[in-house]
PDB file of N, CA and C in Angstrom:
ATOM      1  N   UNK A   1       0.851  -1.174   0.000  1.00  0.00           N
ATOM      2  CA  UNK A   1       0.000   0.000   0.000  1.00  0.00           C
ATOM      3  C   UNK A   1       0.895   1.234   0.000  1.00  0.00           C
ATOM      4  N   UNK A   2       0.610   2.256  -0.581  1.00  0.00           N
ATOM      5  CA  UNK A   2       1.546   3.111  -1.029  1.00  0.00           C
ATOM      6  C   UNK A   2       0.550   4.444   0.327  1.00  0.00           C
ATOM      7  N   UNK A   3       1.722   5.754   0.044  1.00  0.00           N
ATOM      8  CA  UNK A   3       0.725   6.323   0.901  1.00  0.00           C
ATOM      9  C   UNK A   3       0.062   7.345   0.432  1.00  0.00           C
ATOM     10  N   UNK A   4       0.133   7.156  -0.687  1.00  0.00           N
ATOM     11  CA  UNK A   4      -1.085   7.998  -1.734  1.00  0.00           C
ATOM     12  C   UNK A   4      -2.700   6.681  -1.165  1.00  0.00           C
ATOM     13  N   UNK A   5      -2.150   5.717  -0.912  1.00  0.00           N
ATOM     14  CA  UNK A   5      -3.751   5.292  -0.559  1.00  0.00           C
ATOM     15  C   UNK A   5      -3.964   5.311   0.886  1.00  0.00           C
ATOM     16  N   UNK A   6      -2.755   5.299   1.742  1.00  0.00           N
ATOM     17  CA  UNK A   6      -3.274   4.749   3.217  1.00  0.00           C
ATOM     18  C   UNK A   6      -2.748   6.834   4.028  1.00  0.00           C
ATOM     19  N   UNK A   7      -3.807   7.715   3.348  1.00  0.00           N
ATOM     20  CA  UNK A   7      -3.348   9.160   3.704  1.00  0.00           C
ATOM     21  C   UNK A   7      -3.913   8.873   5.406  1.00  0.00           C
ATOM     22  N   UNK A   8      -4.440   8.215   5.664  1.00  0.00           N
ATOM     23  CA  UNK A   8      -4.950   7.816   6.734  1.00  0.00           C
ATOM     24  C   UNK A   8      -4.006   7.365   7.908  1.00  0.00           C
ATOM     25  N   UNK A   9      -2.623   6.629   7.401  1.00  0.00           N
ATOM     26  CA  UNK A   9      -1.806   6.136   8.100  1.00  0.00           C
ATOM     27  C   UNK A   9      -0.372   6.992   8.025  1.00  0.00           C
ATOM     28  N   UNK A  10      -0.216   7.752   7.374  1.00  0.00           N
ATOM     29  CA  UNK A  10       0.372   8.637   7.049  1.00  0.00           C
ATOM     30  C   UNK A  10       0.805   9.856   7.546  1.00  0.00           C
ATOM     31  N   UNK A  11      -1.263  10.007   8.014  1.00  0.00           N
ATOM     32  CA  UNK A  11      -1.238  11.478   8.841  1.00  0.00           C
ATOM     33  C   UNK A  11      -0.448  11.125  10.323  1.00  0.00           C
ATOM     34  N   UNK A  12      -1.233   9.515  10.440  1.00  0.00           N
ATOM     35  CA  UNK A  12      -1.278   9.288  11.831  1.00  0.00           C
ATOM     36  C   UNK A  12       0.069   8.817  12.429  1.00  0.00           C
ATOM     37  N   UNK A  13       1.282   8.448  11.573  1.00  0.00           N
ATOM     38  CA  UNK A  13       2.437   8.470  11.469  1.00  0.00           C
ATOM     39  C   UNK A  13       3.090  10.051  11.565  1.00  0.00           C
ATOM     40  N   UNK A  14       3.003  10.887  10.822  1.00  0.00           N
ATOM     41  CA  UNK A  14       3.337  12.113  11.107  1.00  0.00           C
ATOM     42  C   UNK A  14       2.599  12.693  12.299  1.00  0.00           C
ATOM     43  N   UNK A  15       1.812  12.888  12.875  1.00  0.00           N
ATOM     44  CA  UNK A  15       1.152  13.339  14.367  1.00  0.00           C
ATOM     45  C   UNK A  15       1.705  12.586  15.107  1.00  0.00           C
ATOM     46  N   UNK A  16       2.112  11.432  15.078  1.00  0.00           N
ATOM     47  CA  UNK A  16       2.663  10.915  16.537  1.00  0.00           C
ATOM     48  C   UNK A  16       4.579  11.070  16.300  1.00  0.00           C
ATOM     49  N   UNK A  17       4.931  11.657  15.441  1.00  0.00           N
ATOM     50  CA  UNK A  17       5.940  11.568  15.328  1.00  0.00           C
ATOM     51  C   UNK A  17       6.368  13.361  16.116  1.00  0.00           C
ATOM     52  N   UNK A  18       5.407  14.098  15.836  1.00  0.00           N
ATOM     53  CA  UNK A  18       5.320  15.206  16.778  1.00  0.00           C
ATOM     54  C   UNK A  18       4.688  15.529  18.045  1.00  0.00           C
ATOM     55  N   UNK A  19       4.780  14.650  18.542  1.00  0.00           N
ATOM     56  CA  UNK A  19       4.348  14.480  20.586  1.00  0.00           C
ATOM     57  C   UNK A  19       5.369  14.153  20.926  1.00  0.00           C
ATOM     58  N   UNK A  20       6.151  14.629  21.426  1.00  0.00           N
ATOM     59  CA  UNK A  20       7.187  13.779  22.406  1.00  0.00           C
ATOM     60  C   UNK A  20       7.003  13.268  23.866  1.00  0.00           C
ATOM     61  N   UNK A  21       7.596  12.200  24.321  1.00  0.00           N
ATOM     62  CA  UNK A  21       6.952  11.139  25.565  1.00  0.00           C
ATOM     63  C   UNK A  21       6.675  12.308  26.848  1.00  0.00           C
ATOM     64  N   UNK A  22       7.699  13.677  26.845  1.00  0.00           N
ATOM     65  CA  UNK A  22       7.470  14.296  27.911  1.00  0.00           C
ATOM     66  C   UNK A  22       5.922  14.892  27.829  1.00  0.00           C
ATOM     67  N   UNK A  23       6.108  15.496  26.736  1.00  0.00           N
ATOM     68  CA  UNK A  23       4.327  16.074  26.037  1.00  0.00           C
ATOM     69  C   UNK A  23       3.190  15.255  26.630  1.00  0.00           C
ATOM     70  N   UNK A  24       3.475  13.889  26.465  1.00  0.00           N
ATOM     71  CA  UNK A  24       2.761  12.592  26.726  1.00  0.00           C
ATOM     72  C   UNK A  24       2.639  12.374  28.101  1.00  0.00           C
ATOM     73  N   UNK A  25       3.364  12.519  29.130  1.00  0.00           N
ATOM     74  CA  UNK A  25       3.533  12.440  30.269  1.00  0.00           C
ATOM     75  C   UNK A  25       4.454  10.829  30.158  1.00  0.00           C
ATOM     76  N   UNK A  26       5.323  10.618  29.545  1.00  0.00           N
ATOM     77  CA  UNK A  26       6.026   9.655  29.353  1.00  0.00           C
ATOM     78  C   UNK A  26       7.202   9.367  29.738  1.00  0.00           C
ATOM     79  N   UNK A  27       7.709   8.973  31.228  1.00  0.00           N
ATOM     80  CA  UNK A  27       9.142   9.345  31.385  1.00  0.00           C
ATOM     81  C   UNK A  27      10.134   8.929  30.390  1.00  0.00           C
ATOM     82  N   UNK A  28      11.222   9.671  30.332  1.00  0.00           N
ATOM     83  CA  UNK A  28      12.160   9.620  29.057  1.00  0.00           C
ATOM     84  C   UNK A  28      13.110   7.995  29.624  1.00  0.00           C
ATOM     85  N   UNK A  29      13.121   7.252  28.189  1.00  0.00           N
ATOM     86  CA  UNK A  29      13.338   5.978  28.318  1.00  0.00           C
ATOM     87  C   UNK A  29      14.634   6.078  27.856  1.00  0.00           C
ATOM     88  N   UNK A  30      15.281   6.949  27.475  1.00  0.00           N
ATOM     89  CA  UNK A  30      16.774   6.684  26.710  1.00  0.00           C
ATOM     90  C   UNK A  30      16.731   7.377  25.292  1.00  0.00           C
ATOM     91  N   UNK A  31      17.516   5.914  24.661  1.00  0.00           N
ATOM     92  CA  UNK A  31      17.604   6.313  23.425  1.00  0.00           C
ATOM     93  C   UNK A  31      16.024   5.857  22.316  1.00  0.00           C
ATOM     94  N   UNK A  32      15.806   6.242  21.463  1.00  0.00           N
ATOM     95  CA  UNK A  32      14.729   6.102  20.649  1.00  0.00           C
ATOM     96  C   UNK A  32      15.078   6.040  19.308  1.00  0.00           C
ATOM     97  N   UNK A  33      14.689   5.211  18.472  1.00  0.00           N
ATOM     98  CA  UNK A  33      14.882   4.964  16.860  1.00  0.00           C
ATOM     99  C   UNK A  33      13.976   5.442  15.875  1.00  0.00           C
ATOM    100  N   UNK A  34      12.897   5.917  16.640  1.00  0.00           N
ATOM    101  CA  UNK A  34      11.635   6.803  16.172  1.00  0.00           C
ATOM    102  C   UNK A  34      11.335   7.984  16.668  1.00  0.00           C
ATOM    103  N   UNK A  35      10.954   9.499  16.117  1.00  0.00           N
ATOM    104  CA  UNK A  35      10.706  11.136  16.580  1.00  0.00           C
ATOM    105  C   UNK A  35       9.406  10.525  17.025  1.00  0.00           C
ATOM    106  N   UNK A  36       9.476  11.446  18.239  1.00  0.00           N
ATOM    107  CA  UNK A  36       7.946  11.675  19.014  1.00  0.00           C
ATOM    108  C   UNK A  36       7.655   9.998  19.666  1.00  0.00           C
ATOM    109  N   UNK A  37       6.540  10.037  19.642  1.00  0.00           N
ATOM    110  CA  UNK A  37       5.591   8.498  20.377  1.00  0.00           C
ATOM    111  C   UNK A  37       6.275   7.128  19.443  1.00  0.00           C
ATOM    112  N   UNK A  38       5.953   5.636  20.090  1.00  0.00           N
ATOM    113  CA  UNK A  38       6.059   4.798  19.754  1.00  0.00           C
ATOM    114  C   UNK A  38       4.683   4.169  19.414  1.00  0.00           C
ATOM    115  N   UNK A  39       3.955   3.453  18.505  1.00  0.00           N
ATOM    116  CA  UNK A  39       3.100   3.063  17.969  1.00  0.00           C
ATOM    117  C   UNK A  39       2.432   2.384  19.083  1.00  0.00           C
ATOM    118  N   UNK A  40       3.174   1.799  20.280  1.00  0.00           N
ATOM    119  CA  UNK A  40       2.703   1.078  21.223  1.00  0.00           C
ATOM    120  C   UNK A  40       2.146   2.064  22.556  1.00  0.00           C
ATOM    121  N   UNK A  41       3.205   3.168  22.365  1.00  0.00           N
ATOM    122  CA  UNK A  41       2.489   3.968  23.481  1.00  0.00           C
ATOM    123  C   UNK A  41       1.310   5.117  23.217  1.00  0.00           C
ATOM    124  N   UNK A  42       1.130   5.377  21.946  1.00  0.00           N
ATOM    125  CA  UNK A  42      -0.118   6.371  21.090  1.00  0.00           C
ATOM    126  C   UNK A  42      -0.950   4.993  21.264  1.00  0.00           C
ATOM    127  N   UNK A  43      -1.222   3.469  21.506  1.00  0.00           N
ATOM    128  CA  UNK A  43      -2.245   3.015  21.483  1.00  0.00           C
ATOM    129  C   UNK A  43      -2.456   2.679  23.138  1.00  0.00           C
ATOM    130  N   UNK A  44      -1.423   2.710  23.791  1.00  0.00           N
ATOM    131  CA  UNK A  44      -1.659   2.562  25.246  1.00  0.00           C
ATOM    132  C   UNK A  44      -3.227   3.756  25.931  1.00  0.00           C
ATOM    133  N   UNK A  45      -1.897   4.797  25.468  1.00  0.00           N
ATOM    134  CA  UNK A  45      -2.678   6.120  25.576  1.00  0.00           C
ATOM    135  C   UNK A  45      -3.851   6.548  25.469  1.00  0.00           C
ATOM    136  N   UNK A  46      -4.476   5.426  23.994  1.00  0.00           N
ATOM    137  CA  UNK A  46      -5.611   6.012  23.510  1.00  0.00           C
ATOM    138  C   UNK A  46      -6.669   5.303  24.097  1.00  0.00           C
ATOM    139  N   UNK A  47      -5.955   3.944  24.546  1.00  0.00           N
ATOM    140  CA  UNK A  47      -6.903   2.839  25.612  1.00  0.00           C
ATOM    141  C   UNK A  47      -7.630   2.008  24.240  1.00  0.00           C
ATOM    142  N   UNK A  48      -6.599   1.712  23.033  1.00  0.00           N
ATOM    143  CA  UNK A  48      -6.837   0.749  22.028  1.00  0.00           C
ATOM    144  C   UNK A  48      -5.474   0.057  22.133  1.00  0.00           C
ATOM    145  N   UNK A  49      -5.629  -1.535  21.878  1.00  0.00           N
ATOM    146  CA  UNK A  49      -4.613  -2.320  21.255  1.00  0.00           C
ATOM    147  C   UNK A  49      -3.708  -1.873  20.784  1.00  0.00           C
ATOM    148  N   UNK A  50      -2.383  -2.332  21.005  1.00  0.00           N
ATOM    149  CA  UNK A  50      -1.253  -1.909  19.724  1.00  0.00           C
ATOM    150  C   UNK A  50      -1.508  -2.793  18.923  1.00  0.00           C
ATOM    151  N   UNK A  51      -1.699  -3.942  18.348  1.00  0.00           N
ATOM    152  CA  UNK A  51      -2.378  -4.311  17.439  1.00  0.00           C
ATOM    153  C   UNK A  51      -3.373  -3.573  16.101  1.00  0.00           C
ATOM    154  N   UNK A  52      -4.223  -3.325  16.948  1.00  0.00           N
ATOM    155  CA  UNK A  52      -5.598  -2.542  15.997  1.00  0.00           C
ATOM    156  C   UNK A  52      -4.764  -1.156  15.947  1.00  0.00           C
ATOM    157  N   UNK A  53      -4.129  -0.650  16.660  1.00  0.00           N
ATOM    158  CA  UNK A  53      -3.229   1.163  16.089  1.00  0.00           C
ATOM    159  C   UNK A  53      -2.510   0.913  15.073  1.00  0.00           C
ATOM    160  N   UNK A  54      -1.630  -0.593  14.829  1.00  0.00           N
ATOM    161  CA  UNK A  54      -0.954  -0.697  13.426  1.00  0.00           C
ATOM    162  C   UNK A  54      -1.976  -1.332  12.547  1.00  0.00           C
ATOM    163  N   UNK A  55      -2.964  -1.406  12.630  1.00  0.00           N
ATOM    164  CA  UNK A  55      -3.969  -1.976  11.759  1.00  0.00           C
ATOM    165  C   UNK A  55      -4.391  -0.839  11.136  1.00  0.00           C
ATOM    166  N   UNK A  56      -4.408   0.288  12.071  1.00  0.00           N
ATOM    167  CA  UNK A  56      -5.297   1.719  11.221  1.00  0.00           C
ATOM    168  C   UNK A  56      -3.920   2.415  10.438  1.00  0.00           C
ATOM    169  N   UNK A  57      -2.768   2.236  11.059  1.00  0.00           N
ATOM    170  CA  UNK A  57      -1.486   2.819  10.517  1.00  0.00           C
ATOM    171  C   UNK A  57      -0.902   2.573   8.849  1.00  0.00           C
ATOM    172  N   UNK A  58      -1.441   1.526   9.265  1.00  0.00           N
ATOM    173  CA  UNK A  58      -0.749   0.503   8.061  1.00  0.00           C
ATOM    174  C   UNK A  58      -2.256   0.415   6.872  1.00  0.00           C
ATOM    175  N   UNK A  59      -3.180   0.983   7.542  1.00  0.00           N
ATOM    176  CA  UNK A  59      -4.324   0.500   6.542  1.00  0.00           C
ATOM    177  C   UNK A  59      -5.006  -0.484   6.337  1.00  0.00           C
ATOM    178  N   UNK A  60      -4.972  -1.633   7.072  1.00  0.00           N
ATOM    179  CA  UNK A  60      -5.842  -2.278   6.880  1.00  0.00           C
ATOM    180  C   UNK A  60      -7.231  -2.681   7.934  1.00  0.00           C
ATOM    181  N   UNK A  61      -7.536  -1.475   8.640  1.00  0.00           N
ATOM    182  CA  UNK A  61      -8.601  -1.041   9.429  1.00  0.00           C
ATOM    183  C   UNK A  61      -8.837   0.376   9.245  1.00  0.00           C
ATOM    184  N   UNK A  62      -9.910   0.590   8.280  1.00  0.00           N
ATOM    185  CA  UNK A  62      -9.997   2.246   8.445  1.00  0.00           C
ATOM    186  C   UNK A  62     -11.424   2.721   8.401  1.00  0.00           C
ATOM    187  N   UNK A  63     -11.874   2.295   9.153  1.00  0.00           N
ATOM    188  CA  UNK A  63     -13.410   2.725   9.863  1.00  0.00           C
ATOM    189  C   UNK A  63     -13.244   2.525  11.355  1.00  0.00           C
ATOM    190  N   UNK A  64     -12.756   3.094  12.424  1.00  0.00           N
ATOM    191  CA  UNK A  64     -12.204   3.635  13.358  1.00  0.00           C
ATOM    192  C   UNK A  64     -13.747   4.271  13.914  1.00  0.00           C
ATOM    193  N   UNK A  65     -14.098   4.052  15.073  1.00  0.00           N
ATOM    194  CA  UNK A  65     -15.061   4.848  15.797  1.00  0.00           C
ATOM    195  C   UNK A  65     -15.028   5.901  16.266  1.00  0.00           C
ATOM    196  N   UNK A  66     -15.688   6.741  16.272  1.00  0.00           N
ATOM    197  CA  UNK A  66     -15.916   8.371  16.771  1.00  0.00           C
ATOM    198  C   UNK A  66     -14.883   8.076  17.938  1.00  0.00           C
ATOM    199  N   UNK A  67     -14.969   7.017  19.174  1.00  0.00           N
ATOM    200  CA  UNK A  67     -14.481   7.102  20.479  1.00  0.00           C
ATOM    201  C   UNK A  67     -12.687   7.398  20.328  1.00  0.00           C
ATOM    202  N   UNK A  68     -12.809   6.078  19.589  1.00  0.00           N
ATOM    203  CA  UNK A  68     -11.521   5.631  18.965  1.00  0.00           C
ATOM    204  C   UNK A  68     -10.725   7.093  18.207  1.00  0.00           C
ATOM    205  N   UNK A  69     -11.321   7.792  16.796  1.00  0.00           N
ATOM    206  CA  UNK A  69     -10.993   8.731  16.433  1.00  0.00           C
ATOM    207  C   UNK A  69     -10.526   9.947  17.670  1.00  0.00           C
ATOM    208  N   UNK A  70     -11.351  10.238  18.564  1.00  0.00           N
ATOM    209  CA  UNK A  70     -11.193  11.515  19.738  1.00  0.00           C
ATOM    210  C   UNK A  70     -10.271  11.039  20.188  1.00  0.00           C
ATOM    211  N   UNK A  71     -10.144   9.637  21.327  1.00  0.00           N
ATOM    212  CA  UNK A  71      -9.190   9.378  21.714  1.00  0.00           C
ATOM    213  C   UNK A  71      -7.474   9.312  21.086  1.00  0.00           C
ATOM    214  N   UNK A  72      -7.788   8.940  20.064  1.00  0.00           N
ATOM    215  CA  UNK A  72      -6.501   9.192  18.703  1.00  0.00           C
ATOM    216  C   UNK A  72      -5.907  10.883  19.111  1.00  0.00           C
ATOM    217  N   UNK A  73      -7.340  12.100  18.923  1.00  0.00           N
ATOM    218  CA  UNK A  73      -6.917  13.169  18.261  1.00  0.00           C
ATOM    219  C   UNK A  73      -6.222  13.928  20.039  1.00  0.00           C
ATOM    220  N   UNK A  74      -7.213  13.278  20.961  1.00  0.00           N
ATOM    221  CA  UNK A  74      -6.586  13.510  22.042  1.00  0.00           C
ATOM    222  C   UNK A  74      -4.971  13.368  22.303  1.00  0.00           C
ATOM    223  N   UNK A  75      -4.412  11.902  22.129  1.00  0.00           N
ATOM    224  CA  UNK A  75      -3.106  11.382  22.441  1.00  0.00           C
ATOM    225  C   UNK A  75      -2.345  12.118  21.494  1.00  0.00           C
ATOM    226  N   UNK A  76      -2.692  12.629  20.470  1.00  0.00           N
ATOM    227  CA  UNK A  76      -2.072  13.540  19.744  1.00  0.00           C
ATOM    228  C   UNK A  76      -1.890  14.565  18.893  1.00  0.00           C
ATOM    229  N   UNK A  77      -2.669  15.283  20.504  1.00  0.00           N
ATOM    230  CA  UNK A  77      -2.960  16.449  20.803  1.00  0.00           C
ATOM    231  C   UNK A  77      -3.474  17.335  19.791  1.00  0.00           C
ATOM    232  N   UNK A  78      -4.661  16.903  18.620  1.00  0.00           N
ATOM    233  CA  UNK A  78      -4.808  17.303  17.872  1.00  0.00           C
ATOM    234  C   UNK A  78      -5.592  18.971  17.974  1.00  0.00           C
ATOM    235  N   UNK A  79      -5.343  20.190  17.547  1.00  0.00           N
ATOM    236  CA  UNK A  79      -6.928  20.800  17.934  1.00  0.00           C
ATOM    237  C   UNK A  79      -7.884  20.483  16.548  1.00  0.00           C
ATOM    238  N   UNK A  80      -8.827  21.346  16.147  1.00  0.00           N
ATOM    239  CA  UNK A  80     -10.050  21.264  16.233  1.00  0.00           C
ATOM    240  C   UNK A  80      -9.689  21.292  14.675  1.00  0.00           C
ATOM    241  N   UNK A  81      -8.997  22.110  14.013  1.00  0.00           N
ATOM    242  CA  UNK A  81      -8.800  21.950  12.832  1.00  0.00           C
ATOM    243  C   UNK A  81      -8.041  20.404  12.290  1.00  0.00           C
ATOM    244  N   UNK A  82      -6.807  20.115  13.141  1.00  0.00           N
ATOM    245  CA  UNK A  82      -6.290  18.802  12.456  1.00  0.00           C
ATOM    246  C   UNK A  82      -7.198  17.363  12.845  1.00  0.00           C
ATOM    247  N   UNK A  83      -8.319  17.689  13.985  1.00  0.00           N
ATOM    248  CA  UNK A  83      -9.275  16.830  14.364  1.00  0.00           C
ATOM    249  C   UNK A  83     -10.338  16.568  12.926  1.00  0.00           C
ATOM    250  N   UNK A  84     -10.272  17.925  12.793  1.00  0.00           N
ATOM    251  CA  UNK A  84     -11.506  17.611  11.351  1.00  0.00           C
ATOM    252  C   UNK A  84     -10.726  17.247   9.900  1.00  0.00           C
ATOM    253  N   UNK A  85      -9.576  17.387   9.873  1.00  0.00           N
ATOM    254  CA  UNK A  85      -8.552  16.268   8.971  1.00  0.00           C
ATOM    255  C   UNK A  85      -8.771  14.852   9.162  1.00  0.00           C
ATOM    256  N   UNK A  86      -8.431  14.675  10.695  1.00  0.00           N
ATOM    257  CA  UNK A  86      -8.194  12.960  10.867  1.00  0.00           C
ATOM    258  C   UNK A  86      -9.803  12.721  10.228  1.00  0.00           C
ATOM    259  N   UNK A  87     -10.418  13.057  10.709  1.00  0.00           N
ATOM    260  CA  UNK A  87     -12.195  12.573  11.023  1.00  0.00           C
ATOM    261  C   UNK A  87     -12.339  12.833   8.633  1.00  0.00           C
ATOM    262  N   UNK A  88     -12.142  13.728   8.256  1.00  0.00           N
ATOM    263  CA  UNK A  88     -12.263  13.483   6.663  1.00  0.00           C
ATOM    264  C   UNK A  88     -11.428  12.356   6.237  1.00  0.00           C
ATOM    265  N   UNK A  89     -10.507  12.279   6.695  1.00  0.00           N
ATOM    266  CA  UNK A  89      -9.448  11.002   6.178  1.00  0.00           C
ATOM    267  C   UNK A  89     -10.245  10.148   6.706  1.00  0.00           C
ATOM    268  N   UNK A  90     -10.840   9.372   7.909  1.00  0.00           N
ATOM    269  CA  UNK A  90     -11.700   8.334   8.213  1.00  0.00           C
ATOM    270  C   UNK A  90     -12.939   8.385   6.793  1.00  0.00           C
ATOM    271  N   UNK A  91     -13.647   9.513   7.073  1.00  0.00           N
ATOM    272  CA  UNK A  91     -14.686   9.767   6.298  1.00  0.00           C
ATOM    273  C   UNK A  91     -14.437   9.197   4.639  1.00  0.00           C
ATOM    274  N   UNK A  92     -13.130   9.313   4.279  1.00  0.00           N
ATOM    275  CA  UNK A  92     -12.883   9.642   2.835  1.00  0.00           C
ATOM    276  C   UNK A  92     -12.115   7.884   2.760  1.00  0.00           C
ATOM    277  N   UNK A  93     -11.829   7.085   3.737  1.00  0.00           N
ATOM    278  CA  UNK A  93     -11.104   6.016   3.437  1.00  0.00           C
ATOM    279  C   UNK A  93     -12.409   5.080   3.143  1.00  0.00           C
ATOM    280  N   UNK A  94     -11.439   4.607   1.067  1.00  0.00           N
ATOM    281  CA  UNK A  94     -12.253   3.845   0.581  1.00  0.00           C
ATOM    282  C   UNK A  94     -12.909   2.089   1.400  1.00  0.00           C
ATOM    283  N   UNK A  95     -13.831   2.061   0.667  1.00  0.00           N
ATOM    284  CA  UNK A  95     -14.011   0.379   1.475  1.00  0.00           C
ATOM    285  C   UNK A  95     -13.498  -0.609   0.996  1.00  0.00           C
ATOM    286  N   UNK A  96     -13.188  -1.436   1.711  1.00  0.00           N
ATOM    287  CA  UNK A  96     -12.001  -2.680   1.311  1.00  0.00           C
ATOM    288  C   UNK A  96     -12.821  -3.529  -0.134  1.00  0.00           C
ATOM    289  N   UNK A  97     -14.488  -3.815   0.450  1.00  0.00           N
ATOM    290  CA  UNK A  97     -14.791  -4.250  -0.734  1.00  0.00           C
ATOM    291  C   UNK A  97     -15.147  -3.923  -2.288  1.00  0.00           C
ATOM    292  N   UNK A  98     -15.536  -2.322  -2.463  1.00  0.00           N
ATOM    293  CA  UNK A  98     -15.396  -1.702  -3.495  1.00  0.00           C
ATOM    294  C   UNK A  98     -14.810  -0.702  -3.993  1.00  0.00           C
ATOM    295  N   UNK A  99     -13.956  -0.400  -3.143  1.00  0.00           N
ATOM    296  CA  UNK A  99     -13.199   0.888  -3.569  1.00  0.00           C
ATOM    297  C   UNK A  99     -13.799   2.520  -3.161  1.00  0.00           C
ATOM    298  N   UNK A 100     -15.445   2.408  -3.014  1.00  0.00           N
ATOM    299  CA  UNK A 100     -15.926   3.476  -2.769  1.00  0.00           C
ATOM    300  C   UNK A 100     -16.167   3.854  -1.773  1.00  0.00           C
ATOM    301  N   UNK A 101     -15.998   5.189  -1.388  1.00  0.00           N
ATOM    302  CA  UNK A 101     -15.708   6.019  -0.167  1.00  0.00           C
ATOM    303  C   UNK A 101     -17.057   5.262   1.039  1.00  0.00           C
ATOM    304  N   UNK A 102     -16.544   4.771   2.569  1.00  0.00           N
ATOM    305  CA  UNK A 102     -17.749   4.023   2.966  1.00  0.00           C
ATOM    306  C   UNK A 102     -18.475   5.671   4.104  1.00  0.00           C
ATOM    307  N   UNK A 103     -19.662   5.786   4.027  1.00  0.00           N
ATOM    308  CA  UNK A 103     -20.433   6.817   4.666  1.00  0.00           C
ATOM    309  C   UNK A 103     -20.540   6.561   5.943  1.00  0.00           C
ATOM    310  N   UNK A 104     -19.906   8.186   6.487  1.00  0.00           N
ATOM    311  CA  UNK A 104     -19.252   7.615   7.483  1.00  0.00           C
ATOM    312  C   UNK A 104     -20.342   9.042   8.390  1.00  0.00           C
ATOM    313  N   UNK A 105     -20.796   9.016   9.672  1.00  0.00           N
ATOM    314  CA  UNK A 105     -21.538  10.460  10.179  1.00  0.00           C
ATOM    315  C   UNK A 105     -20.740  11.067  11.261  1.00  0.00           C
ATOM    316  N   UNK A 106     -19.258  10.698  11.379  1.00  0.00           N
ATOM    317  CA  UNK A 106     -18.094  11.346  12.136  1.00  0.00           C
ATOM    318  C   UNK A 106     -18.685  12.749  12.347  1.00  0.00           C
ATOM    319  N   UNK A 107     -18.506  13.542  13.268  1.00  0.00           N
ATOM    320  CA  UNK A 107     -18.468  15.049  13.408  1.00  0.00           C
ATOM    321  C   UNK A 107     -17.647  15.211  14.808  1.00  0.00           C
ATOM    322  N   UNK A 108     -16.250  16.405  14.252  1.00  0.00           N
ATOM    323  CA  UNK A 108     -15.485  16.848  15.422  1.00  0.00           C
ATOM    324  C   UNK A 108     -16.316  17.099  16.372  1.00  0.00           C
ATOM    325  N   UNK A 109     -16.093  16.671  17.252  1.00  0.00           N
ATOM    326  CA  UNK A 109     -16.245  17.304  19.179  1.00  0.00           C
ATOM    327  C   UNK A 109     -16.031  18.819  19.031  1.00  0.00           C
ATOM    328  N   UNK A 110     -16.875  19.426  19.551  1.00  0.00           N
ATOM    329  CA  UNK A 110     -17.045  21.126  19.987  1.00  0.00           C
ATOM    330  C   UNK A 110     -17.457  21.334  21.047  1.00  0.00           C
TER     331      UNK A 110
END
């Protein structure tokens, strides 16, 4: 999957790559091979699986629940404008079985 298709995993790769663990309330562990969060601690955080967080990362889960989405935009620290990004990228990720956009009634938290 290229990331012209998974803009979904992409974003969510770049946002956690700008939180750092202190931001997070994360005591500093050393050295790190990745900027910002680890895939395991953005799903700790969000109170989802690390499992299902590389499932939405990687693309092959991308109908994500409102709870799921907030909690996401929460752990990384989204405001209100890059919240209504993540939530169109959910909205706009095609469906596995036809390709066409699946209808989705997401609306940012206000």
């Amino acid at each position: 999957m290229t990331e012209t298709t998974n803009a979904l995993g992409a974003y969510l790769r770049a946002r956690r790559a700008l939180v750092t663990p202190q931001q997070a309330g994360i005591p500093d562990g050393g050295v790190r091979r990745v900027p910002g969060l680890r895939r395991e601690e953005v799903a700790m955080l969000a109170g989802i699986s690390a499992d299902y967080y590389l499932r939405l990362e990687r693309g092959r889960d991308r109908n994500p629940s409102l709870q799921v989405v907030e909690s996401l935009a929460r752990v990384l620290r989204l405001d209100q404008d890059h919240l209504a990004h993540l939530v169109a990228l959910v909205c706009e990720a095609p469906s596995p079985r036809d390709g066409r956009p699946v209808p989705r009634s997401l609306r940012p938290a206000r």
